[in-house]
Protein backbone atom coordinates (compact mmCIF):
# COMPACT_ATOMS: atom_id res chain seq x y z
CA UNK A 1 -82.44 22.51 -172.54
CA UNK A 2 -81.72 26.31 -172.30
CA UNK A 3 -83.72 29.08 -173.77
CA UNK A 4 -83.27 32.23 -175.45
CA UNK A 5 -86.18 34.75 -174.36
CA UNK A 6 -87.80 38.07 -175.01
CA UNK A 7 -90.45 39.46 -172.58
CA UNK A 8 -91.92 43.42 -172.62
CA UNK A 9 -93.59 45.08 -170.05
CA UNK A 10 -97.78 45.23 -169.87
CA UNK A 11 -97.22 48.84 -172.37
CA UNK A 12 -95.19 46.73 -174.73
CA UNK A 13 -93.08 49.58 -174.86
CA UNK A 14 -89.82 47.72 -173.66
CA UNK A 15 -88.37 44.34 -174.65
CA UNK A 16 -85.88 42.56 -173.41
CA UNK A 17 -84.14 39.42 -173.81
CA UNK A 18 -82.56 36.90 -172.18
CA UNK A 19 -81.43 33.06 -171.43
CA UNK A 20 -82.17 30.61 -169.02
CA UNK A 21 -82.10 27.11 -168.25
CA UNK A 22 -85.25 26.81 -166.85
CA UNK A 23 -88.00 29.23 -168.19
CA UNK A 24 -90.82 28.36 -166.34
CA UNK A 25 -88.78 29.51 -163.48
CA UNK A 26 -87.23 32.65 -164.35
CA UNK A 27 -91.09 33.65 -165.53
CA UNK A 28 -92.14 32.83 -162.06
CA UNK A 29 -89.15 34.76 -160.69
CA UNK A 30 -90.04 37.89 -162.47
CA UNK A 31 -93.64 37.58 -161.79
CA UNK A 32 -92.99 37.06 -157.96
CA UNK A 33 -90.89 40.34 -157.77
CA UNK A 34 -87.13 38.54 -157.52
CA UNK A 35 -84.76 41.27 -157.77
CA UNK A 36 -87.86 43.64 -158.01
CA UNK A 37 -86.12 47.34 -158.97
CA UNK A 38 -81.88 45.76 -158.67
CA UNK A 39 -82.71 44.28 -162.39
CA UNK A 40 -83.77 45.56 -165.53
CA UNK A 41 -86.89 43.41 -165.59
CA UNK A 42 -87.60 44.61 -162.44
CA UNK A 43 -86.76 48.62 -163.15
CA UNK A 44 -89.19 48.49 -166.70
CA UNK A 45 -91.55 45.56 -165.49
CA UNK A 46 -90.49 43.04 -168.42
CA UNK A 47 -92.77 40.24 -167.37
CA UNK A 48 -94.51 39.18 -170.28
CA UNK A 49 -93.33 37.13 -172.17
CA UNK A 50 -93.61 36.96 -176.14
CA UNK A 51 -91.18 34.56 -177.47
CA UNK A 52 -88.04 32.29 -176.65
CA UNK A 53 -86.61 29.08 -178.58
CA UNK A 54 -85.24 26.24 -177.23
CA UNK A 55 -81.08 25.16 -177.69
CA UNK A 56 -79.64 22.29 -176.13
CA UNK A 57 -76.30 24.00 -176.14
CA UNK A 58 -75.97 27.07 -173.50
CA UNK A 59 -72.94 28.31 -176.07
CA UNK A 60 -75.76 28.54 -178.52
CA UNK A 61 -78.42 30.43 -176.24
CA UNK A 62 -75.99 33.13 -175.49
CA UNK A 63 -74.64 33.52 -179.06
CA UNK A 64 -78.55 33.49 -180.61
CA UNK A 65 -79.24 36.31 -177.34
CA UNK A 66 -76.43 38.09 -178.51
CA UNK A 67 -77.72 38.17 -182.26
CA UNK A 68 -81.12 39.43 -181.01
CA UNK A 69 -79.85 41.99 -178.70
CA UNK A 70 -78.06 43.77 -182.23
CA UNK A 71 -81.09 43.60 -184.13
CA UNK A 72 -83.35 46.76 -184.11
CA UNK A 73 -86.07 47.48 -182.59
CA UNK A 74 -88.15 46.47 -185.64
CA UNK A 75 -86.90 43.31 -186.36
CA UNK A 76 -86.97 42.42 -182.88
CA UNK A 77 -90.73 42.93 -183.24
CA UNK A 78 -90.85 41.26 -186.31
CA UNK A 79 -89.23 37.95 -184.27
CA UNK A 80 -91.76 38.11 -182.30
CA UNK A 81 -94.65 38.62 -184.42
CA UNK A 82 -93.31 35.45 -186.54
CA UNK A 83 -94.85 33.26 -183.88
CA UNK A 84 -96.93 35.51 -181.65
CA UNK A 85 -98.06 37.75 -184.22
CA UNK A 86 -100.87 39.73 -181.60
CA UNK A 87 -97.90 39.78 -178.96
CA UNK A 88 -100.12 37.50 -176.13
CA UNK A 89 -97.98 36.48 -173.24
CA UNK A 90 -97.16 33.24 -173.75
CA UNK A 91 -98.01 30.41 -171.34
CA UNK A 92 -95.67 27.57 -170.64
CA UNK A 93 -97.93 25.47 -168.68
């Protein structure tokens, strides 16, 4: 399974999105400090995460990632707010 992600940092002020095949682990990557300041989820502290879907395909996580990085701002939030309308972090445990 692979996984197409958005997290924002604890102001909600910055989103950004991703894809990984394992999102438990990237979560726990960015919450340990991996890469802490040499990434852009280190730089803007994008640890929170507020949405991803699931693909089987990786070909189809980076094409949906590269649809959501072109839409604005605003629809980006609206994404999110389709299934975590109060923008909680989401917990994968």
């Amino acid at each position: 399974m692979y996984y197409t992600y958005i997290t924002t940092n604890p102001r909600k002020t910055t989103l950004y999105t991703g894809v990984t095949n394992n999102l438990k682990r990237r979560m726990v990557e960015n919450r340990m400090g991996r890469n802490k300041g040499n990434s852009f989820t280190g730089r803007y502290y994008c640890y929170k995460l507020v949405y991803y879907e699931e693909h089987e395909s990786i070909l189809r996580a980076i094409e949906r990632e590269k649809e959501i990085k072109l839409l604005s701002r605003a629809d980006k939030l609206n994404l999110i707010y389709s299934i975590n309308p109060k923008m909680h972090t989401l917990n994968l445990y």
